[in-house]
PDBML (XML) file of the C-alpha atoms, coordinates in Angstrom:
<?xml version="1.0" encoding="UTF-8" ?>
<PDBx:datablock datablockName="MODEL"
   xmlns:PDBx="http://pdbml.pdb.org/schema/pdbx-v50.xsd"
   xmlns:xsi="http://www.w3.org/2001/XMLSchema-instance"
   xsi:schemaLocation="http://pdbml.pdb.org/schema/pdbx-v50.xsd pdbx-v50.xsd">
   <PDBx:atom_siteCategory>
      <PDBx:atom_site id="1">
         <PDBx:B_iso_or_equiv>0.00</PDBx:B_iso_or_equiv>
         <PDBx:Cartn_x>135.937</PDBx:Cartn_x>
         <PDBx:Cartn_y>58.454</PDBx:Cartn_y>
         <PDBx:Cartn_z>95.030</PDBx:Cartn_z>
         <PDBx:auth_asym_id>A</PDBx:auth_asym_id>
         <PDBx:auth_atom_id>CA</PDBx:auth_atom_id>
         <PDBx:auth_comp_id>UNK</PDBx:auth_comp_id>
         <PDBx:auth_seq_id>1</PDBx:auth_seq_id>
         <PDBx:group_PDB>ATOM</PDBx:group_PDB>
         <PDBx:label_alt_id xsi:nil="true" />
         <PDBx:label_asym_id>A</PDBx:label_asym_id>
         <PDBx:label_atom_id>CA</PDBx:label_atom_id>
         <PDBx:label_comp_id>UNK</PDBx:label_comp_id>
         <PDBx:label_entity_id>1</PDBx:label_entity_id>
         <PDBx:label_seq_id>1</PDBx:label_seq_id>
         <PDBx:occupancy>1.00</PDBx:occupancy>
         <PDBx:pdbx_PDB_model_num>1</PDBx:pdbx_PDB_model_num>
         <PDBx:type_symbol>C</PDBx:type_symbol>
      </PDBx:atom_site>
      <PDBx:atom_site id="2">
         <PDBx:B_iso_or_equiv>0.00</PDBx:B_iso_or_equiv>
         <PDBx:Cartn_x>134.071</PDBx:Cartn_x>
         <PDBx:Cartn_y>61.423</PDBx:Cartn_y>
         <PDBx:Cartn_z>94.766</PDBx:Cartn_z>
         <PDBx:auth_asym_id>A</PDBx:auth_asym_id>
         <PDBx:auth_atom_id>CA</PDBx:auth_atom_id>
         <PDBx:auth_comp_id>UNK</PDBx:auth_comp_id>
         <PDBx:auth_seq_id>2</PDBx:auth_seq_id>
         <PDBx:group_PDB>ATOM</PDBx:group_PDB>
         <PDBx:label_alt_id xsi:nil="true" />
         <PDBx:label_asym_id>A</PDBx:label_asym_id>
         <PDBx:label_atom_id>CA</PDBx:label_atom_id>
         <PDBx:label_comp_id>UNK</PDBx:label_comp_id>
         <PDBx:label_entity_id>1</PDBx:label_entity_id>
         <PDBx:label_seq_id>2</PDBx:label_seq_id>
         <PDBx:occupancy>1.00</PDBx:occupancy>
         <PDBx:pdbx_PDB_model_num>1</PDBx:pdbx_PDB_model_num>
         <PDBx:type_symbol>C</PDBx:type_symbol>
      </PDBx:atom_site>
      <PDBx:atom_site id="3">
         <PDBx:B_iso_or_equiv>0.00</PDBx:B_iso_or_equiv>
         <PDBx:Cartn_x>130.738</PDBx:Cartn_x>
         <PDBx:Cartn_y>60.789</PDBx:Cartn_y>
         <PDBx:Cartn_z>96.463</PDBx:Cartn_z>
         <PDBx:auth_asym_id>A</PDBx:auth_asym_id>
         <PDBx:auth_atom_id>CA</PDBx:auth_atom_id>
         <PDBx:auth_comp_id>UNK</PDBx:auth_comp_id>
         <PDBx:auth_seq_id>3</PDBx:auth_seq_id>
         <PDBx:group_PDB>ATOM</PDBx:group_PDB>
         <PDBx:label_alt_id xsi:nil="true" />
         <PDBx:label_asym_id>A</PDBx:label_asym_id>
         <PDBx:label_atom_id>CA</PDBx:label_atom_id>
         <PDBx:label_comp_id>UNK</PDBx:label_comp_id>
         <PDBx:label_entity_id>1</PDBx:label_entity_id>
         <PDBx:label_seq_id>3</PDBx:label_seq_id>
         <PDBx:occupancy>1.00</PDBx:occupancy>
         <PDBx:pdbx_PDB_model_num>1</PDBx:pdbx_PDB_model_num>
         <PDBx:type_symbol>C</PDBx:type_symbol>
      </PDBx:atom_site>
      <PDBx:atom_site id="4">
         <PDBx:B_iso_or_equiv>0.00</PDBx:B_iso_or_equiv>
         <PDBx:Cartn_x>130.218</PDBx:Cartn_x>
         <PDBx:Cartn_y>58.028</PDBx:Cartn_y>
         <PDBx:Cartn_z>94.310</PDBx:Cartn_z>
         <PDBx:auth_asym_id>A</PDBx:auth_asym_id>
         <PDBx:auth_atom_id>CA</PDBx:auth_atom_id>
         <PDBx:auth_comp_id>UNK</PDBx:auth_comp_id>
         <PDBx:auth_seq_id>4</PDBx:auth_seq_id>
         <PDBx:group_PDB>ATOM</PDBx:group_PDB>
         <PDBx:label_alt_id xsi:nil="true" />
         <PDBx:label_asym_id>A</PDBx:label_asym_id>
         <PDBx:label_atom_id>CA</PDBx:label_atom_id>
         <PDBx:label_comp_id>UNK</PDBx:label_comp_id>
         <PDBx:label_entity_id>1</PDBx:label_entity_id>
         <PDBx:label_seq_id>4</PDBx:label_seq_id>
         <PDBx:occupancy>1.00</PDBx:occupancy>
         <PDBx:pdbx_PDB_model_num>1</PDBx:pdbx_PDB_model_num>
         <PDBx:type_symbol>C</PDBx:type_symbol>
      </PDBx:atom_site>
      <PDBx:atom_site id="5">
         <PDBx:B_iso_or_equiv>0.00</PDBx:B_iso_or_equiv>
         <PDBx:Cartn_x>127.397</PDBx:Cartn_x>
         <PDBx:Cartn_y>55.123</PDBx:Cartn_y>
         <PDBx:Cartn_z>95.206</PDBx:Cartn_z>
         <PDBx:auth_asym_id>A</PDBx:auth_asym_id>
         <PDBx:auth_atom_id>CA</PDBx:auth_atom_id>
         <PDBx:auth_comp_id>UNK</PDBx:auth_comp_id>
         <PDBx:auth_seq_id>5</PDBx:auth_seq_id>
         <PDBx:group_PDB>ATOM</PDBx:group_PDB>
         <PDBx:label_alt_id xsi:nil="true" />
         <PDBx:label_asym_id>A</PDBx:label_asym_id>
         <PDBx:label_atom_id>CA</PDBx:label_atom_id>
         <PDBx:label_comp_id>UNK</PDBx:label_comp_id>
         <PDBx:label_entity_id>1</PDBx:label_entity_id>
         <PDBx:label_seq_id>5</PDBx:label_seq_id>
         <PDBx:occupancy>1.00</PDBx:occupancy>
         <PDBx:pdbx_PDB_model_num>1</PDBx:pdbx_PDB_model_num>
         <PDBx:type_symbol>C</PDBx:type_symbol>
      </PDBx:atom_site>
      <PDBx:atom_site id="6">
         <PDBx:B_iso_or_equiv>0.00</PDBx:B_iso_or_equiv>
         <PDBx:Cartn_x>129.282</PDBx:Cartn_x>
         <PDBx:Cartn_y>51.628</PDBx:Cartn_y>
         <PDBx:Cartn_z>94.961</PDBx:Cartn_z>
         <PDBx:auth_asym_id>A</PDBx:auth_asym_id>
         <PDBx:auth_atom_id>CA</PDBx:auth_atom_id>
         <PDBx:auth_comp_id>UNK</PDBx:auth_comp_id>
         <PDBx:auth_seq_id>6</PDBx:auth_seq_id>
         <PDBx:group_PDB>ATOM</PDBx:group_PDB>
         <PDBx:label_alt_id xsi:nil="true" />
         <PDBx:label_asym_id>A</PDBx:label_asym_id>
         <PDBx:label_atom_id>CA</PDBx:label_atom_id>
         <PDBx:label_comp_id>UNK</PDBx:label_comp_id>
         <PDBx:label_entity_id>1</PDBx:label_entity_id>
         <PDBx:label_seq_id>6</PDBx:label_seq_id>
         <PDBx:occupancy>1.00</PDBx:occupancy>
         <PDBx:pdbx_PDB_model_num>1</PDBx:pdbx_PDB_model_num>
         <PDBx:type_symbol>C</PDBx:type_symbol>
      </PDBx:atom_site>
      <PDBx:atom_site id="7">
         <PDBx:B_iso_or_equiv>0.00</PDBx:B_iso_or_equiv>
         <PDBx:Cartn_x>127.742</PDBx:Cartn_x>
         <PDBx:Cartn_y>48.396</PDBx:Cartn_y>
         <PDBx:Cartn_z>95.917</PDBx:Cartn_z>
         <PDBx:auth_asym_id>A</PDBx:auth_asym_id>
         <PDBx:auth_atom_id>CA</PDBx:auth_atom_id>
         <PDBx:auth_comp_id>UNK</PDBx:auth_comp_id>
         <PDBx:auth_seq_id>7</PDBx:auth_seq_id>
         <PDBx:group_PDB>ATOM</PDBx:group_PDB>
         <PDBx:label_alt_id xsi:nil="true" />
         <PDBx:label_asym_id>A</PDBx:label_asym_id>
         <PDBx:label_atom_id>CA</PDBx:label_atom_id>
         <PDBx:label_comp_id>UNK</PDBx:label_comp_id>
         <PDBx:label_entity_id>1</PDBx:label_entity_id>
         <PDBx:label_seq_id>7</PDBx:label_seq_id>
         <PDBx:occupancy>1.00</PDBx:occupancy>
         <PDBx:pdbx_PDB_model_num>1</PDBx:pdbx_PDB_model_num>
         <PDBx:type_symbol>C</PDBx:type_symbol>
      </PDBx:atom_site>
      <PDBx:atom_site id="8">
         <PDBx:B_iso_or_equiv>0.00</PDBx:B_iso_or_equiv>
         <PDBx:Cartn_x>130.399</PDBx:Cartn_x>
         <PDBx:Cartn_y>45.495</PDBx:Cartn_y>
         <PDBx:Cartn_z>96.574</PDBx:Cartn_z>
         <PDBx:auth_asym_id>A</PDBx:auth_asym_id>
         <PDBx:auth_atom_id>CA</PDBx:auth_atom_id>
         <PDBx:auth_comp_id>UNK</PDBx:auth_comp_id>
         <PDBx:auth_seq_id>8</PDBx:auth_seq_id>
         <PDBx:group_PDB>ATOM</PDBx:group_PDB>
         <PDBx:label_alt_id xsi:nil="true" />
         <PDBx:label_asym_id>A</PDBx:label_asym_id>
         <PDBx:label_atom_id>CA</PDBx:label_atom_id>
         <PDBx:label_comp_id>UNK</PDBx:label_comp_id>
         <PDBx:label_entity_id>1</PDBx:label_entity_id>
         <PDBx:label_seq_id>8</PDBx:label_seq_id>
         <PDBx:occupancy>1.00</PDBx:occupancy>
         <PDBx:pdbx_PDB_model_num>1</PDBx:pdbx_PDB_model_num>
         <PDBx:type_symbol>C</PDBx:type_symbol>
      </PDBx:atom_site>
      <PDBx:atom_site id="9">
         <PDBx:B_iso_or_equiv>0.00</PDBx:B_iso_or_equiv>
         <PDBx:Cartn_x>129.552</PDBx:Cartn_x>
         <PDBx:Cartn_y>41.740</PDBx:Cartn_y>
         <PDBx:Cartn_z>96.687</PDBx:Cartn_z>
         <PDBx:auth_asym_id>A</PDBx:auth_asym_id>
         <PDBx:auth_atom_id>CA</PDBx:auth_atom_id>
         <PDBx:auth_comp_id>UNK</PDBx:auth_comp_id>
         <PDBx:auth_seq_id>9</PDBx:auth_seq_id>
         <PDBx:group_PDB>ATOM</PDBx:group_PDB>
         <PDBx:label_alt_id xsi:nil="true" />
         <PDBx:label_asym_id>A</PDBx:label_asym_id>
         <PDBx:label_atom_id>CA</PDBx:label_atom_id>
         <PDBx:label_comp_id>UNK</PDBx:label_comp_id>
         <PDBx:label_entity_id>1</PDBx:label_entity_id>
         <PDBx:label_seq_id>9</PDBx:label_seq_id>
         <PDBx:occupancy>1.00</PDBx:occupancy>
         <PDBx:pdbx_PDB_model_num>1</PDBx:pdbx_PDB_model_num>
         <PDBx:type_symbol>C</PDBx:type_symbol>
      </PDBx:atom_site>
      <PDBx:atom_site id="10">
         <PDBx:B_iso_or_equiv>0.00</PDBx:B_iso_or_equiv>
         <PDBx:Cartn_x>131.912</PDBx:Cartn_x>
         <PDBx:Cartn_y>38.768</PDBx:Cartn_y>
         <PDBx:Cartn_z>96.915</PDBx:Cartn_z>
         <PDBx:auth_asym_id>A</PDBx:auth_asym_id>
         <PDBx:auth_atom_id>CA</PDBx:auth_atom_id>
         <PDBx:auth_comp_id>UNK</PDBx:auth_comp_id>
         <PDBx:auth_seq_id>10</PDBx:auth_seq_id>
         <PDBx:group_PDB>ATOM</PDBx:group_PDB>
         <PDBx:label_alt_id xsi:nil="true" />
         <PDBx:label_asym_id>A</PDBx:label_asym_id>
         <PDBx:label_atom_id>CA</PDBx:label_atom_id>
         <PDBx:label_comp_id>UNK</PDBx:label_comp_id>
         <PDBx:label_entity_id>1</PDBx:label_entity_id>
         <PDBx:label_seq_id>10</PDBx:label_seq_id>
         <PDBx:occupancy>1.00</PDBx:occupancy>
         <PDBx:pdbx_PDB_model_num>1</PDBx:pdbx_PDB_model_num>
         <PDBx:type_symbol>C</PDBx:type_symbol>
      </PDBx:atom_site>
      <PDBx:atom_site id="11">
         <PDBx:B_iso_or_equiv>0.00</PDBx:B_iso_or_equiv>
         <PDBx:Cartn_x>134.731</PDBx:Cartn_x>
         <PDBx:Cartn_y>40.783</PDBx:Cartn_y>
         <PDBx:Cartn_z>95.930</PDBx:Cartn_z>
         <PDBx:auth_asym_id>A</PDBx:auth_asym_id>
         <PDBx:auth_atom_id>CA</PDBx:auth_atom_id>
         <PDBx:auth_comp_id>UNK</PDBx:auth_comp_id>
         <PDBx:auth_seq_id>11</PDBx:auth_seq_id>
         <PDBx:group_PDB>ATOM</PDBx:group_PDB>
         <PDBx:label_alt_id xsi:nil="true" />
         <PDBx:label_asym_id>A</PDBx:label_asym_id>
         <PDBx:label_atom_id>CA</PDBx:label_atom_id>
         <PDBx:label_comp_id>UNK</PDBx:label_comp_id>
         <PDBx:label_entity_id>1</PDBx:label_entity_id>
         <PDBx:label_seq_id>11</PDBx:label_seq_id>
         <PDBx:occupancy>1.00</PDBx:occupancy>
         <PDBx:pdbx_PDB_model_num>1</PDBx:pdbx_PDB_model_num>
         <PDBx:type_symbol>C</PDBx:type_symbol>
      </PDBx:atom_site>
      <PDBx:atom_site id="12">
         <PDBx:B_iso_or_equiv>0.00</PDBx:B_iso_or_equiv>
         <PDBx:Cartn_x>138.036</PDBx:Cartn_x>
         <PDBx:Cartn_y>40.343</PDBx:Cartn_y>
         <PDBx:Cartn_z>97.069</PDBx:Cartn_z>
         <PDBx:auth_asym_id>A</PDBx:auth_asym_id>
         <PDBx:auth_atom_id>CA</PDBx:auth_atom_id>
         <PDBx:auth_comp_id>UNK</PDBx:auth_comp_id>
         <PDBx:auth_seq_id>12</PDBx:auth_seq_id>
         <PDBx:group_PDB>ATOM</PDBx:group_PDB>
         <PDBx:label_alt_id xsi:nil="true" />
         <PDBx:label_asym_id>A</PDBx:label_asym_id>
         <PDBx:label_atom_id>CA</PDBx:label_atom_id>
         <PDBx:label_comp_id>UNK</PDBx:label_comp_id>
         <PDBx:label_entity_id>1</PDBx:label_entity_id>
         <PDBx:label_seq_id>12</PDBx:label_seq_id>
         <PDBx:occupancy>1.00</PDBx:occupancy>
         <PDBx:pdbx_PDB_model_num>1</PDBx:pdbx_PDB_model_num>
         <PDBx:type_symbol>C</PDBx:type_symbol>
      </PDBx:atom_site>
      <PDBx:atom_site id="13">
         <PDBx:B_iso_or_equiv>0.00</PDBx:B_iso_or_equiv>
         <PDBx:Cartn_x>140.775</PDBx:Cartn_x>
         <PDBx:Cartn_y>42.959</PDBx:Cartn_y>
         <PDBx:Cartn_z>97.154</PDBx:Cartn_z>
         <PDBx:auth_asym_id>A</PDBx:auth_asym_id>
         <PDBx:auth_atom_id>CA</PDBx:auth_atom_id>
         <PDBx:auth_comp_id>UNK</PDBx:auth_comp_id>
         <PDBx:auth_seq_id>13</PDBx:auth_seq_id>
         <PDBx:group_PDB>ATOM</PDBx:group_PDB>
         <PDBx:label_alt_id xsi:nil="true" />
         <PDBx:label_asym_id>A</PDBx:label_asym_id>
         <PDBx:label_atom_id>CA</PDBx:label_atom_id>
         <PDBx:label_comp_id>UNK</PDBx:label_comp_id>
         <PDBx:label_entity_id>1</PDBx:label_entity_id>
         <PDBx:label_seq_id>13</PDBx:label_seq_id>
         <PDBx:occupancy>1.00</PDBx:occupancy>
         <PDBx:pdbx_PDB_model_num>1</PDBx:pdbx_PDB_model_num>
         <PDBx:type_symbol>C</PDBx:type_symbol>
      </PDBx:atom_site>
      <PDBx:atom_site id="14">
         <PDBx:B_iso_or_equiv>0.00</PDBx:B_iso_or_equiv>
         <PDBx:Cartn_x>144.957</PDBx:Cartn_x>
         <PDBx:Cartn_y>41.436</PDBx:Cartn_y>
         <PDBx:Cartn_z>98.437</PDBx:Cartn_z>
         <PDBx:auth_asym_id>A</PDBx:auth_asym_id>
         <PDBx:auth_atom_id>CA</PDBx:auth_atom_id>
         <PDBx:auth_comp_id>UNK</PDBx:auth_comp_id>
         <PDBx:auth_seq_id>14</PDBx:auth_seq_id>
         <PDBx:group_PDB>ATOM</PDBx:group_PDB>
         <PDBx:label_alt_id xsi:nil="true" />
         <PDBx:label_asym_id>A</PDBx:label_asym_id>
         <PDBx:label_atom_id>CA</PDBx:label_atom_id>
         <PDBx:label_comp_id>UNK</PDBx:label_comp_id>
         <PDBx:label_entity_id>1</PDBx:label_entity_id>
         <PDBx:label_seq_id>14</PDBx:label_seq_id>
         <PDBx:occupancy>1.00</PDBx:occupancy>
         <PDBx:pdbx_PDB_model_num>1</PDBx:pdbx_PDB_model_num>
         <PDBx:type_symbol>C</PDBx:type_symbol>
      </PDBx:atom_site>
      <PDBx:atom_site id="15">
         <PDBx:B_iso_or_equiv>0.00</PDBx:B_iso_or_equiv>
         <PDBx:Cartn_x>147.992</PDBx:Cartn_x>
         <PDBx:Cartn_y>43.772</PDBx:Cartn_y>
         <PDBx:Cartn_z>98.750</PDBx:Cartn_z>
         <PDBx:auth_asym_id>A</PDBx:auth_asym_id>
         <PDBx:auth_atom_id>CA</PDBx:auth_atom_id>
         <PDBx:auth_comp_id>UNK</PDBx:auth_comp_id>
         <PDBx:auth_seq_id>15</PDBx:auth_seq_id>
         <PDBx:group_PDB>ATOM</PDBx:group_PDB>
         <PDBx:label_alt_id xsi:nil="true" />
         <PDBx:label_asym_id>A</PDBx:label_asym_id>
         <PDBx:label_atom_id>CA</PDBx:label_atom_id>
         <PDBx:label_comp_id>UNK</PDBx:label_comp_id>
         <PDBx:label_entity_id>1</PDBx:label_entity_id>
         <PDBx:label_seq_id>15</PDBx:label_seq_id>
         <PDBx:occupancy>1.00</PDBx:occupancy>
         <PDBx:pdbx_PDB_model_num>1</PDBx:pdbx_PDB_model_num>
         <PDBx:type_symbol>C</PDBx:type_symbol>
      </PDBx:atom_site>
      <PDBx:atom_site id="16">
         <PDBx:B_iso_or_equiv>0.00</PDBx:B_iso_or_equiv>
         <PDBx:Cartn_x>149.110</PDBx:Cartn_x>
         <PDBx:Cartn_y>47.319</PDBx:Cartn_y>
         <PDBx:Cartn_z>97.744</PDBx:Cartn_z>
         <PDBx:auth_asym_id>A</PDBx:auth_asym_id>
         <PDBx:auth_atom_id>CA</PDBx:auth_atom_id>
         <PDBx:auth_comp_id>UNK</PDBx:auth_comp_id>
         <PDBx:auth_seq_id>16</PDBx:auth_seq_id>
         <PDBx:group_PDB>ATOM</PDBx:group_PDB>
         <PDBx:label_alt_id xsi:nil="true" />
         <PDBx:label_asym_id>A</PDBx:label_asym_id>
         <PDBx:label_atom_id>CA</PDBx:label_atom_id>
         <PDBx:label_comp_id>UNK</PDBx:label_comp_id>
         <PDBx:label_entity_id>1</PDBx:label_entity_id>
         <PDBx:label_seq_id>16</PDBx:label_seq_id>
         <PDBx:occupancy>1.00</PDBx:occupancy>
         <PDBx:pdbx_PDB_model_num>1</PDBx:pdbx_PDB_model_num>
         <PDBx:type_symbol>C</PDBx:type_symbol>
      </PDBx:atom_site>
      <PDBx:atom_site id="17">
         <PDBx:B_iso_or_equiv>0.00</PDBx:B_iso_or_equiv>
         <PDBx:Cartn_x>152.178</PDBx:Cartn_x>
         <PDBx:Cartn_y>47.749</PDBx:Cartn_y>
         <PDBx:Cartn_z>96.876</PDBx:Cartn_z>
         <PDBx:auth_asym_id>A</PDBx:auth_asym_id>
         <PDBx:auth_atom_id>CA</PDBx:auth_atom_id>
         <PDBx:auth_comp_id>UNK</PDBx:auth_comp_id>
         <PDBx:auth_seq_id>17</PDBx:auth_seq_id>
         <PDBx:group_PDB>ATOM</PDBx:group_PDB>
         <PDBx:label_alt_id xsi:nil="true" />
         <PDBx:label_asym_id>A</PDBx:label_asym_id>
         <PDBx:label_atom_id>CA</PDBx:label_atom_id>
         <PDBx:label_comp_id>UNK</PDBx:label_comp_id>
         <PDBx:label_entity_id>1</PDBx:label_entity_id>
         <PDBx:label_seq_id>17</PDBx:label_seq_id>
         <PDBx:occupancy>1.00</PDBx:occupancy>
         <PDBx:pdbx_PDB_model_num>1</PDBx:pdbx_PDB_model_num>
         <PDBx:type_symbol>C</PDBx:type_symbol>
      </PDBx:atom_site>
      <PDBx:atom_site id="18">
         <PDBx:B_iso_or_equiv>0.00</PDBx:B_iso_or_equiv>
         <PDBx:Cartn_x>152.633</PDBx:Cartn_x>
         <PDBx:Cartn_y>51.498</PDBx:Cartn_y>
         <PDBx:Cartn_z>97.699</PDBx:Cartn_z>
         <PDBx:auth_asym_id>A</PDBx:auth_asym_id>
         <PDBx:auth_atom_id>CA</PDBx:auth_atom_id>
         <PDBx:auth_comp_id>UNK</PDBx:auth_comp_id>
         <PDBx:auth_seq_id>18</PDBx:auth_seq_id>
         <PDBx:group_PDB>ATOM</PDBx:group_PDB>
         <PDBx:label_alt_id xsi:nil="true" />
         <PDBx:label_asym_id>A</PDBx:label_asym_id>
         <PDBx:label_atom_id>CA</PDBx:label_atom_id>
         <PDBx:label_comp_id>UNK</PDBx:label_comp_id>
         <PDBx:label_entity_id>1</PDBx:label_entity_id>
         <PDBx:label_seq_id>18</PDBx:label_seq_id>
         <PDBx:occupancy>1.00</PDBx:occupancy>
         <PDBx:pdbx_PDB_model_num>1</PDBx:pdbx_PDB_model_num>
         <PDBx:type_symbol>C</PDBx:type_symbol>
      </PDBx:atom_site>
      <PDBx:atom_site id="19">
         <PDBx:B_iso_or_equiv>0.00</PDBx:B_iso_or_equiv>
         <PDBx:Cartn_x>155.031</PDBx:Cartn_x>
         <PDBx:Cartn_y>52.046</PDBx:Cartn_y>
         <PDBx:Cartn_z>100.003</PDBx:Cartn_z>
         <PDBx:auth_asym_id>A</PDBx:auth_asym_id>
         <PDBx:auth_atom_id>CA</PDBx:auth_atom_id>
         <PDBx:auth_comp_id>UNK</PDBx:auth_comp_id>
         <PDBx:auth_seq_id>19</PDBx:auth_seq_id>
         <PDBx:group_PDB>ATOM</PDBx:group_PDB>
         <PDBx:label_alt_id xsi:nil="true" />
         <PDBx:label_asym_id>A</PDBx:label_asym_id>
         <PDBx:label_atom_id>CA</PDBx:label_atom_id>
         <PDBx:label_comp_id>UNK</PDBx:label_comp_id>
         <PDBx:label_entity_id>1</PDBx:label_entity_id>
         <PDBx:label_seq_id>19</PDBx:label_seq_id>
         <PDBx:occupancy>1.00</PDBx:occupancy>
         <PDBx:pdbx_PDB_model_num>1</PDBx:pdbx_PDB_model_num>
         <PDBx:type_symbol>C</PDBx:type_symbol>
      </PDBx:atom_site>
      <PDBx:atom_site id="20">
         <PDBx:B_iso_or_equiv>0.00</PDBx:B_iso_or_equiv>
         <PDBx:Cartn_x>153.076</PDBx:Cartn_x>
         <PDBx:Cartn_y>53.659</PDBx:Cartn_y>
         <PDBx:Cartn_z>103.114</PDBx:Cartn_z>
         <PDBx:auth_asym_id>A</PDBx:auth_asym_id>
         <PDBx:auth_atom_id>CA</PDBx:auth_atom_id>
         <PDBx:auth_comp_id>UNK</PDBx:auth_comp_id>
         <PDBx:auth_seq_id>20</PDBx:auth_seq_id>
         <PDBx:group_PDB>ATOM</PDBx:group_PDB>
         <PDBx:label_alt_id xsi:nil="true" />
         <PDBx:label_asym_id>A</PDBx:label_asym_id>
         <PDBx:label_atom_id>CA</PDBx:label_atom_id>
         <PDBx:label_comp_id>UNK</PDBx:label_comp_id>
         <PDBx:label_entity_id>1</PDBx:label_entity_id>
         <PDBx:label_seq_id>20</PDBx:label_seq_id>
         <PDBx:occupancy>1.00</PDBx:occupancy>
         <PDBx:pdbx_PDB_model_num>1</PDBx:pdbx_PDB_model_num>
         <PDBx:type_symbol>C</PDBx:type_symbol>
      </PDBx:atom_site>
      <PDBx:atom_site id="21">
         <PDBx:B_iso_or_equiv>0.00</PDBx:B_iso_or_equiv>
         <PDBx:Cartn_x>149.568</PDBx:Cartn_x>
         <PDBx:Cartn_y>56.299</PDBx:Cartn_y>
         <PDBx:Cartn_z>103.618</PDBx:Cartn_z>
         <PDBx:auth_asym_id>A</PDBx:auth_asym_id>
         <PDBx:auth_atom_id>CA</PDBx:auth_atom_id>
         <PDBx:auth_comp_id>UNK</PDBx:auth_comp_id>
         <PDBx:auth_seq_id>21</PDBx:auth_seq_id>
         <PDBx:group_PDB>ATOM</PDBx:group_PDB>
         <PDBx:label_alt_id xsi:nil="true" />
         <PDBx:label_asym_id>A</PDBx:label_asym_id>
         <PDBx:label_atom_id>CA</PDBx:label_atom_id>
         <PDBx:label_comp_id>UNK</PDBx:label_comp_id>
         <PDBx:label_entity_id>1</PDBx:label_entity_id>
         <PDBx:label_seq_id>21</PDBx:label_seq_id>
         <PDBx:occupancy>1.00</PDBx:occupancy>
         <PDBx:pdbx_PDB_model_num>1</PDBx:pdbx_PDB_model_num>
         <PDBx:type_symbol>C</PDBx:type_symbol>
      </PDBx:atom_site>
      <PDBx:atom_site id="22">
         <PDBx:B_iso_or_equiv>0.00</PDBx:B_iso_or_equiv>
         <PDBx:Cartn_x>146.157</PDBx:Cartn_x>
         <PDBx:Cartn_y>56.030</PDBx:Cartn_y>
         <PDBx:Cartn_z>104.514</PDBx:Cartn_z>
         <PDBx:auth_asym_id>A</PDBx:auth_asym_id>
         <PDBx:auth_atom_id>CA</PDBx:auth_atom_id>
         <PDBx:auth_comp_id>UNK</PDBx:auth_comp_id>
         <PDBx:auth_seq_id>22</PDBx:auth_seq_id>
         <PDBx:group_PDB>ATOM</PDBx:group_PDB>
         <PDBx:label_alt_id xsi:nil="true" />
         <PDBx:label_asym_id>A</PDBx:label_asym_id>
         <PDBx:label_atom_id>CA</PDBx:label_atom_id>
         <PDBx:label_comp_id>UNK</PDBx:label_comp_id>
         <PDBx:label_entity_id>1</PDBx:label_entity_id>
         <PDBx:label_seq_id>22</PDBx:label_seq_id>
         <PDBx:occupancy>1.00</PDBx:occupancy>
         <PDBx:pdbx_PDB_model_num>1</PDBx:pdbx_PDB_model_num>
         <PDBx:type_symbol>C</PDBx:type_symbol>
      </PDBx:atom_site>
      <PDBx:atom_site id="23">
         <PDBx:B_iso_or_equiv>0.00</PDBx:B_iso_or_equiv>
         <PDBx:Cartn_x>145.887</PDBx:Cartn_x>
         <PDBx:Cartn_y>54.986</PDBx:Cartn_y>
         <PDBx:Cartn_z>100.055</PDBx:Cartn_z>
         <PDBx:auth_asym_id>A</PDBx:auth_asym_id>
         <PDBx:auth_atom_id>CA</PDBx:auth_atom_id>
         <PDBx:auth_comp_id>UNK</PDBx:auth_comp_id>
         <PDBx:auth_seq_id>23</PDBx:auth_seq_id>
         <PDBx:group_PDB>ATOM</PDBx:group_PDB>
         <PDBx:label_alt_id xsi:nil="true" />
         <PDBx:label_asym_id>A</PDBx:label_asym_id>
         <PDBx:label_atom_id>CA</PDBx:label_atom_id>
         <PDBx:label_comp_id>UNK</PDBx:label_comp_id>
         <PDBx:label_entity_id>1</PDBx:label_entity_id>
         <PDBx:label_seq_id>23</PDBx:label_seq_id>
         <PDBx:occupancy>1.00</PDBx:occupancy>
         <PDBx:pdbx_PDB_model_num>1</PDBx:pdbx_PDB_model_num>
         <PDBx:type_symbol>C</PDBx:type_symbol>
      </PDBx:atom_site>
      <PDBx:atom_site id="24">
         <PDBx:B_iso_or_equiv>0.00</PDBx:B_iso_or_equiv>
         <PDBx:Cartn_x>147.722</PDBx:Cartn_x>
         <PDBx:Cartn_y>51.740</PDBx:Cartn_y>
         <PDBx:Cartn_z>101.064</PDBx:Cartn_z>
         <PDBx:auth_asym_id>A</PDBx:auth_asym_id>
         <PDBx:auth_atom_id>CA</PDBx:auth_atom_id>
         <PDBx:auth_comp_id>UNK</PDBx:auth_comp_id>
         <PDBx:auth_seq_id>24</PDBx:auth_seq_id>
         <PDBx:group_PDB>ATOM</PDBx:group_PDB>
         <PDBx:label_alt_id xsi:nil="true" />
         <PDBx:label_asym_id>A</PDBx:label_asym_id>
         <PDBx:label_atom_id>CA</PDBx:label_atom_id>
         <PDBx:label_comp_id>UNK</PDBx:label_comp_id>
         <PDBx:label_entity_id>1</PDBx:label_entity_id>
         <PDBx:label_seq_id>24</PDBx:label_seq_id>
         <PDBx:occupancy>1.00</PDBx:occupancy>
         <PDBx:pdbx_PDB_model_num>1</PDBx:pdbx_PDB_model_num>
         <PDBx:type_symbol>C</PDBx:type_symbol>
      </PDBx:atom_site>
      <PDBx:atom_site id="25">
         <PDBx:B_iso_or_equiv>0.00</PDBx:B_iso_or_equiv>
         <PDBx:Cartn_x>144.567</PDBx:Cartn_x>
         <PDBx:Cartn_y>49.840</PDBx:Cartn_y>
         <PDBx:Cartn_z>101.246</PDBx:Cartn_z>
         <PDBx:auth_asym_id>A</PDBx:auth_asym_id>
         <PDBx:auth_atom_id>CA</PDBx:auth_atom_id>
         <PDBx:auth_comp_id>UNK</PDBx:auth_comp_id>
         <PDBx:auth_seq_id>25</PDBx:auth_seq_id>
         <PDBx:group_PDB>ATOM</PDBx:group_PDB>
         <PDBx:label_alt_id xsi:nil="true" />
         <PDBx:label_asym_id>A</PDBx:label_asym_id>
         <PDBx:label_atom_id>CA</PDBx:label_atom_id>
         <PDBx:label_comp_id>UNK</PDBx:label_comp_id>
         <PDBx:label_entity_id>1</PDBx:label_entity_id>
         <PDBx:label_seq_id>25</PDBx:label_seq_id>
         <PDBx:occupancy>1.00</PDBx:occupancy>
         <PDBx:pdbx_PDB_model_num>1</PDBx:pdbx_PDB_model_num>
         <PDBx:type_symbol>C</PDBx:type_symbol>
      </PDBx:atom_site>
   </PDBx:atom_siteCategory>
</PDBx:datablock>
């Protein structure tokens, strides 16, 4: 967050457990 620059490879990333919102990701 913030404008930040974030490479990603091979990652994987399962279930939130927050309840409900666009942050449930």
């Amino acid at each position: 967050v913030n404008g930040c620059f974030s490479v990603n490879y091979d990652c994987t990333m399962y279930d939130s457990t927050r309840v409900a919102g666009n942050t449930k990701s």
